[in-house]
PDB file of N, CA and C in Angstrom:
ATOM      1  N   UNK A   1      16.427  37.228  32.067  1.00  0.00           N
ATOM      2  CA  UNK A   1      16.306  38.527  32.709  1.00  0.00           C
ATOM      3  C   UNK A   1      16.624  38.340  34.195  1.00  0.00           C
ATOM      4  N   UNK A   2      17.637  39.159  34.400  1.00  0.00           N
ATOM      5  CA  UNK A   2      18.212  38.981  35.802  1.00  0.00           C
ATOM      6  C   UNK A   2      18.175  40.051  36.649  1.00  0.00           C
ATOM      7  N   UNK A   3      18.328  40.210  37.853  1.00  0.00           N
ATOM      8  CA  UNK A   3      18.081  41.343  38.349  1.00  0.00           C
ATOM      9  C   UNK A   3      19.487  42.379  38.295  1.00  0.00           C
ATOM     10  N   UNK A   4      20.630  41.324  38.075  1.00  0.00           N
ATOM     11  CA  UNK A   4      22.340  41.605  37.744  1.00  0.00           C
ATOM     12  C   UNK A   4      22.023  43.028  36.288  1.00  0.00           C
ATOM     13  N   UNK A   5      21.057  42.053  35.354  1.00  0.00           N
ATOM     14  CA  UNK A   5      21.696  42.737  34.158  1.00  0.00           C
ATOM     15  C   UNK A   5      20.115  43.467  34.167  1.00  0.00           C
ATOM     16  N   UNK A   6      19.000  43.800  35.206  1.00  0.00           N
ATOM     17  CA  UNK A   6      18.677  44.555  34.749  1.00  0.00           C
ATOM     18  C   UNK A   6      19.327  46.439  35.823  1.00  0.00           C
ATOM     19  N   UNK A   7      20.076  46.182  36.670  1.00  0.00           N
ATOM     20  CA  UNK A   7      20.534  47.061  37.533  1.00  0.00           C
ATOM     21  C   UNK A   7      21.530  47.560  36.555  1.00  0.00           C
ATOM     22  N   UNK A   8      22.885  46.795  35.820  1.00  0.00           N
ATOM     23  CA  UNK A   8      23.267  47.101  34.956  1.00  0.00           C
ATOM     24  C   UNK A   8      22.861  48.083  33.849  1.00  0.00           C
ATOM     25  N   UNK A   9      21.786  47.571  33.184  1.00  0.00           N
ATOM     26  CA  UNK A   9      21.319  48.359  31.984  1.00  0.00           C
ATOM     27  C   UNK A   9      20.175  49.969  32.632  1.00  0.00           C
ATOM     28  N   UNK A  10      20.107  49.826  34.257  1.00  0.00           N
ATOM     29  CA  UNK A  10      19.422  50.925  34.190  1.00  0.00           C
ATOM     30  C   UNK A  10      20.957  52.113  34.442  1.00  0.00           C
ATOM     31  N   UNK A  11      21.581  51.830  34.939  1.00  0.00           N
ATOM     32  CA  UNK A  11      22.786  52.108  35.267  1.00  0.00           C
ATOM     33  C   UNK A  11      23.446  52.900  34.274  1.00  0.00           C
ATOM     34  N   UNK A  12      23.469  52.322  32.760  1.00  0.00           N
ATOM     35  CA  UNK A  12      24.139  52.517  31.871  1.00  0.00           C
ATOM     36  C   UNK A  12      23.570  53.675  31.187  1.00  0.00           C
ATOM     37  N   UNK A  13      21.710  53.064  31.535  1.00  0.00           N
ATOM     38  CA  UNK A  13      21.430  54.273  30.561  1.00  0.00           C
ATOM     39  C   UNK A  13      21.077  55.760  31.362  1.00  0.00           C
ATOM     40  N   UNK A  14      21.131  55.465  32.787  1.00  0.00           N
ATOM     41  CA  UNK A  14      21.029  56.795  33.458  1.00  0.00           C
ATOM     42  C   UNK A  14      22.231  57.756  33.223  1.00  0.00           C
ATOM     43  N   UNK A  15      24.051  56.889  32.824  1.00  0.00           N
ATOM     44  CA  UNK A  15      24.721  57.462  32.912  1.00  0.00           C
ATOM     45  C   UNK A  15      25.040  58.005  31.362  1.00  0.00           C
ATOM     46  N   UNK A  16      24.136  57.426  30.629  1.00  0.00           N
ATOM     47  CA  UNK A  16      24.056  57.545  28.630  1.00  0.00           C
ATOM     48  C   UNK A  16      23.490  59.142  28.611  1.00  0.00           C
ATOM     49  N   UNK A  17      22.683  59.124  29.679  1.00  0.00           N
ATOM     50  CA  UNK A  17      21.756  60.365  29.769  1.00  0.00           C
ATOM     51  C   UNK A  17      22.828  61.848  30.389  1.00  0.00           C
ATOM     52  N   UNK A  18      23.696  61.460  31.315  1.00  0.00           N
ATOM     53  CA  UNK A  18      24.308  62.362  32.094  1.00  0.00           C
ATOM     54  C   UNK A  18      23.788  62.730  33.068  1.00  0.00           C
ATOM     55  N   UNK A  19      22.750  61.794  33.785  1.00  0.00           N
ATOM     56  CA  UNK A  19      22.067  62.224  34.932  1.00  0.00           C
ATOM     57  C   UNK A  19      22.726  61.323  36.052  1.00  0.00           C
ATOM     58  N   UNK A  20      21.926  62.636  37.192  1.00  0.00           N
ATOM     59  CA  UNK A  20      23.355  61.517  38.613  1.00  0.00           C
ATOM     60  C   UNK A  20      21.908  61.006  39.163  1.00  0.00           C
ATOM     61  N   UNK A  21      22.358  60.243  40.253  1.00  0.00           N
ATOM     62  CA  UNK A  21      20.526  59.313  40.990  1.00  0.00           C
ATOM     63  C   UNK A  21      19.986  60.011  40.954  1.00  0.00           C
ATOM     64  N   UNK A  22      20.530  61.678  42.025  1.00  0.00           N
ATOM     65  CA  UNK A  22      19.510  62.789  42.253  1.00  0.00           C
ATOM     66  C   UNK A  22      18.605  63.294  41.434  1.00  0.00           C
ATOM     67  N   UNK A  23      19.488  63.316  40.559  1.00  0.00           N
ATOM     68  CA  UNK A  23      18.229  64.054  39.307  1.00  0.00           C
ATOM     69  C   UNK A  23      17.622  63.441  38.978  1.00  0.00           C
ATOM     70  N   UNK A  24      17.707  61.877  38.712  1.00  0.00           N
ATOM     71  CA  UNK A  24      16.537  61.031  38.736  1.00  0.00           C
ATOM     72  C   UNK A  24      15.816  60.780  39.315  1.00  0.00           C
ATOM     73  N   UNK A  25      16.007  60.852  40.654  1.00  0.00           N
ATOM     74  CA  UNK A  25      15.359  60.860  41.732  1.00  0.00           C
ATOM     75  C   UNK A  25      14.187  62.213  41.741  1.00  0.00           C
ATOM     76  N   UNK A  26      14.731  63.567  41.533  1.00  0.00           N
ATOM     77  CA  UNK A  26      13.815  64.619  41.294  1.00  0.00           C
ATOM     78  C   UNK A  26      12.987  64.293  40.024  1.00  0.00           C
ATOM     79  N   UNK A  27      13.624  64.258  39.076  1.00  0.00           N
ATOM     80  CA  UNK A  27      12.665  63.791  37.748  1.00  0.00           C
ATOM     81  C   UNK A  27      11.548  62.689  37.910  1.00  0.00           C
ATOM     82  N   UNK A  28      11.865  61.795  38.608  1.00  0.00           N
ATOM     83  CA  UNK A  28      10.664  60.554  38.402  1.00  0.00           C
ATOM     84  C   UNK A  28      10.386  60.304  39.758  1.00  0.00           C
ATOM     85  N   UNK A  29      10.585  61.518  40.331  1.00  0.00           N
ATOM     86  CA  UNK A  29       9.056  61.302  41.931  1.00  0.00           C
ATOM     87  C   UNK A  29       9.782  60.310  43.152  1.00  0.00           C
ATOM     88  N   UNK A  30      10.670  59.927  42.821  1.00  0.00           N
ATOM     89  CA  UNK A  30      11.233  59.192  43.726  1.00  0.00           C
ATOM     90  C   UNK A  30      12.034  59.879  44.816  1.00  0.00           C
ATOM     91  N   UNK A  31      13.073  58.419  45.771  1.00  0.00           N
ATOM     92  CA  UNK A  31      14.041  59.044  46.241  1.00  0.00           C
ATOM     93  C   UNK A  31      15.319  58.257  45.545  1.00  0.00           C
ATOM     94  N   UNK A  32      16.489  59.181  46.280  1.00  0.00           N
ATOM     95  CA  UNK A  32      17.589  59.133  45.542  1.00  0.00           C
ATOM     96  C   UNK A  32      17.885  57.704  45.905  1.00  0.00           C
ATOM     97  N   UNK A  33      17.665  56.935  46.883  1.00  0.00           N
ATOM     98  CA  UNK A  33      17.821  55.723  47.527  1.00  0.00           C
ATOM     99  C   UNK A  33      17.442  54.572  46.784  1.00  0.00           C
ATOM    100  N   UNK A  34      16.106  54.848  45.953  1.00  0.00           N
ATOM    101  CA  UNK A  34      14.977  54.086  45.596  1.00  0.00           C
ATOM    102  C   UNK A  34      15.881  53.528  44.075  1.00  0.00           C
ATOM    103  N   UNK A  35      16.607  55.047  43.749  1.00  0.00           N
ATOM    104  CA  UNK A  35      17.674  54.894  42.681  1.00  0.00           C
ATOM    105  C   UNK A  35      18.325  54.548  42.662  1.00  0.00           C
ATOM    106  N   UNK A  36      19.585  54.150  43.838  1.00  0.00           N
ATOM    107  CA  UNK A  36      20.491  53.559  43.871  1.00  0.00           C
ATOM    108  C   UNK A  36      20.078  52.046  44.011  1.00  0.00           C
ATOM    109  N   UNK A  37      18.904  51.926  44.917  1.00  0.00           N
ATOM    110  CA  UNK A  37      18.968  50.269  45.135  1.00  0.00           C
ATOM    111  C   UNK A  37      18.214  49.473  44.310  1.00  0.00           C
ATOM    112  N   UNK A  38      17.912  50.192  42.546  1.00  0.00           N
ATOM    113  CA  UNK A  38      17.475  49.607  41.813  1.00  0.00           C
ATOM    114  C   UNK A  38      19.080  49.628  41.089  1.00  0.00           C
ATOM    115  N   UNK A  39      19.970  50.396  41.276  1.00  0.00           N
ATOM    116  CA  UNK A  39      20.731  50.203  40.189  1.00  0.00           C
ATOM    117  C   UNK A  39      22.315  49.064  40.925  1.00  0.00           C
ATOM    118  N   UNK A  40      21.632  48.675  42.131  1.00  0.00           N
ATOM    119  CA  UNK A  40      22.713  47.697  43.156  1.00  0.00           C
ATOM    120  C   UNK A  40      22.198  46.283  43.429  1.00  0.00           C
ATOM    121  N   UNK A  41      21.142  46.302  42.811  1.00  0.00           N
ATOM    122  CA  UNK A  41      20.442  44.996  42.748  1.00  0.00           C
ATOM    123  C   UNK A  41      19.804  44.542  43.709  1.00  0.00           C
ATOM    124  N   UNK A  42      19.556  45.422  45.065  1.00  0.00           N
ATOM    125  CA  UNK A  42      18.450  45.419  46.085  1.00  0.00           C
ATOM    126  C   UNK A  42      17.274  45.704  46.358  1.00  0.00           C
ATOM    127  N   UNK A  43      16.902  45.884  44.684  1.00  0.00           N
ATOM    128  CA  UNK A  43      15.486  46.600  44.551  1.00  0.00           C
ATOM    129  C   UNK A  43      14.552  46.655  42.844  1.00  0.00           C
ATOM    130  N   UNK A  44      14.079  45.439  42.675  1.00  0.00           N
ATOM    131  CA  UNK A  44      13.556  45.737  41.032  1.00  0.00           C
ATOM    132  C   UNK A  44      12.223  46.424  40.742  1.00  0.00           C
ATOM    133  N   UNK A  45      12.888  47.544  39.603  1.00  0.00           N
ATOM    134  CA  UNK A  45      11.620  48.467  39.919  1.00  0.00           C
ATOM    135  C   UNK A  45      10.184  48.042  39.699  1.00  0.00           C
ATOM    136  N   UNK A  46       9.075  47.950  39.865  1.00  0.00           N
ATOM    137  CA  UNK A  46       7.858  47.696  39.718  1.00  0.00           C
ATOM    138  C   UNK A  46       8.008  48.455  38.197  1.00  0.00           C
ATOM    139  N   UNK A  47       6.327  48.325  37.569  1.00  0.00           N
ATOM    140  CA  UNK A  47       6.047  48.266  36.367  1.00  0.00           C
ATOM    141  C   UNK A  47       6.014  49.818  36.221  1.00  0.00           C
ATOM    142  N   UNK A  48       4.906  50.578  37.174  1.00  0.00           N
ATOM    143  CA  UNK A  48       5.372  52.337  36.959  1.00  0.00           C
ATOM    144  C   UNK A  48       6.243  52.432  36.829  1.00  0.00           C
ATOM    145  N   UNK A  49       7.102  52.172  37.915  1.00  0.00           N
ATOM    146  CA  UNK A  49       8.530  52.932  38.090  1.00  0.00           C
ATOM    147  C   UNK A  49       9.385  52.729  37.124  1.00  0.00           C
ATOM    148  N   UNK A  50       9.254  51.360  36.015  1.00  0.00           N
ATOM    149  CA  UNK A  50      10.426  50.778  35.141  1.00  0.00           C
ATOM    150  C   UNK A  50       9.695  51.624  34.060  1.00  0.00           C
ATOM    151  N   UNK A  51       8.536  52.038  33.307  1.00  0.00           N
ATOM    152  CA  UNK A  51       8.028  52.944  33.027  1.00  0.00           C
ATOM    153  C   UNK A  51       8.102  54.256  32.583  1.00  0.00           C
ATOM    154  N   UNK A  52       8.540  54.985  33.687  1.00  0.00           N
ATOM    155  CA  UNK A  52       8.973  56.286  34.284  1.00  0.00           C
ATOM    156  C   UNK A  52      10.591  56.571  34.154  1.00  0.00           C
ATOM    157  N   UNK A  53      11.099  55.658  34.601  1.00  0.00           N
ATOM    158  CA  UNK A  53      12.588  55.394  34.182  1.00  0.00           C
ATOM    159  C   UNK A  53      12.813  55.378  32.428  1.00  0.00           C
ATOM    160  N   UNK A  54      12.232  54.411  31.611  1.00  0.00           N
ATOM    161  CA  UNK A  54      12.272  54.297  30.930  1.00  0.00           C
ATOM    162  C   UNK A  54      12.556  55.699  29.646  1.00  0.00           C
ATOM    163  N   UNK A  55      11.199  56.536  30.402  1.00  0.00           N
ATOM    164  CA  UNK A  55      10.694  57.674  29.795  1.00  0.00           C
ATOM    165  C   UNK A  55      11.829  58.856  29.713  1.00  0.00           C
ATOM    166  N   UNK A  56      12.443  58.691  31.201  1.00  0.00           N
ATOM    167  CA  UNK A  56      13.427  59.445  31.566  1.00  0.00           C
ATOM    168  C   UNK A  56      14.256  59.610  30.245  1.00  0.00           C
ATOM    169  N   UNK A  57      14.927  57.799  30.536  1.00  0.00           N
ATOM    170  CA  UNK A  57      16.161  57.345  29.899  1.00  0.00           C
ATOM    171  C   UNK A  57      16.069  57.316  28.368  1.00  0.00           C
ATOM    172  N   UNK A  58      14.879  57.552  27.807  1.00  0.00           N
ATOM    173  CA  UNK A  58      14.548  57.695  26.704  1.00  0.00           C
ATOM    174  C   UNK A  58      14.955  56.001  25.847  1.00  0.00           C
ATOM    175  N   UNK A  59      14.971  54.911  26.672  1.00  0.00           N
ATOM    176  CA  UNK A  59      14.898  53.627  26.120  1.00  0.00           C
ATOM    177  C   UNK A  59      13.935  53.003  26.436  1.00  0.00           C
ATOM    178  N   UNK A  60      13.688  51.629  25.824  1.00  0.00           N
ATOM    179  CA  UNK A  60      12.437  50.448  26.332  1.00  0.00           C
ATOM    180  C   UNK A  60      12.988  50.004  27.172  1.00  0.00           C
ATOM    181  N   UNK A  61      11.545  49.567  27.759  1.00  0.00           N
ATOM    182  CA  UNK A  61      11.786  48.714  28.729  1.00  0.00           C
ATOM    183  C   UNK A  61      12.442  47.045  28.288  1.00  0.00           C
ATOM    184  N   UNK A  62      12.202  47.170  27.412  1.00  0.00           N
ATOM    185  CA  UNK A  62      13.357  45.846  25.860  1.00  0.00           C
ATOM    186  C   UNK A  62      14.296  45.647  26.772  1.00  0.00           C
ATOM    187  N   UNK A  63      15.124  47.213  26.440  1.00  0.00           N
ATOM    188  CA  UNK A  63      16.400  46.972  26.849  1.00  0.00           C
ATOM    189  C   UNK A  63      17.055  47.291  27.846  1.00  0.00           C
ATOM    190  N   UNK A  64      15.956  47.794  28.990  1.00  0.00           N
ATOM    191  CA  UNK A  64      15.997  47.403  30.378  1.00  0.00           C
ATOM    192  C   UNK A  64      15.882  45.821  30.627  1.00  0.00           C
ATOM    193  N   UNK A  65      15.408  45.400  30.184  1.00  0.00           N
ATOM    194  CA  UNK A  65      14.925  44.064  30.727  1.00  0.00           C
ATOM    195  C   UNK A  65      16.311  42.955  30.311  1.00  0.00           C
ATOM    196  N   UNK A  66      16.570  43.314  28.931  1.00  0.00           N
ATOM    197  CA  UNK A  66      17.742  42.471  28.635  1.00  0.00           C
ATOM    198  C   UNK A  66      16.491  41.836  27.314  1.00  0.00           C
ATOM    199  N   UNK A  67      15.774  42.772  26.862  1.00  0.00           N
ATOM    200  CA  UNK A  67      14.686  40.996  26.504  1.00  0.00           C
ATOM    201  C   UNK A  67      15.254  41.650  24.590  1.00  0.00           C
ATOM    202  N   UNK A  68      15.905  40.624  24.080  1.00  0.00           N
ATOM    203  CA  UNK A  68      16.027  40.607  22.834  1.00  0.00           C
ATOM    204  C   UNK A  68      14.852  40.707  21.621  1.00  0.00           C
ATOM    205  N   UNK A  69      14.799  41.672  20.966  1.00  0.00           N
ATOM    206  CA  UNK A  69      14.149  41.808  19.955  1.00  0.00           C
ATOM    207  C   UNK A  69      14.186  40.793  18.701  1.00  0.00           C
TER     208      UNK A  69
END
């Protein structure tokens, strides 16, 4: 679990969803910033926030993480 492939996989599934940062950013309490620099690899989200994302993105945190089932 890397911070490469977990910016990647939040990335993928924000864009699986059709949501842009902003709206993620409005949806899960954040800022739009907080969104980008988790999905640029300058920022790994804490356990709420990966959480909350999750909920968004309607995936686990599994396959945020990269962690094989």
């Amino acid at each position: 679990m890397t911070r490469e492939l977990i910016a990647a996989n939040l990335r993928a599934a924000r864009i699986g969803r059709g949501l842009s940062c902003g709206q993620v950013a409005l949806r899960a309490g954040m800022t739009k910033d907080t969104v980008r620099r988790y999905e640029i690899r300058r920022l790994a989200p804490g356990s709420i926030n990966l959480a909350i994302l999750c909920r968004l993105y309607r995936v686990s945190a599994d396959a945020i993480l990269g962690i094989d089932e």
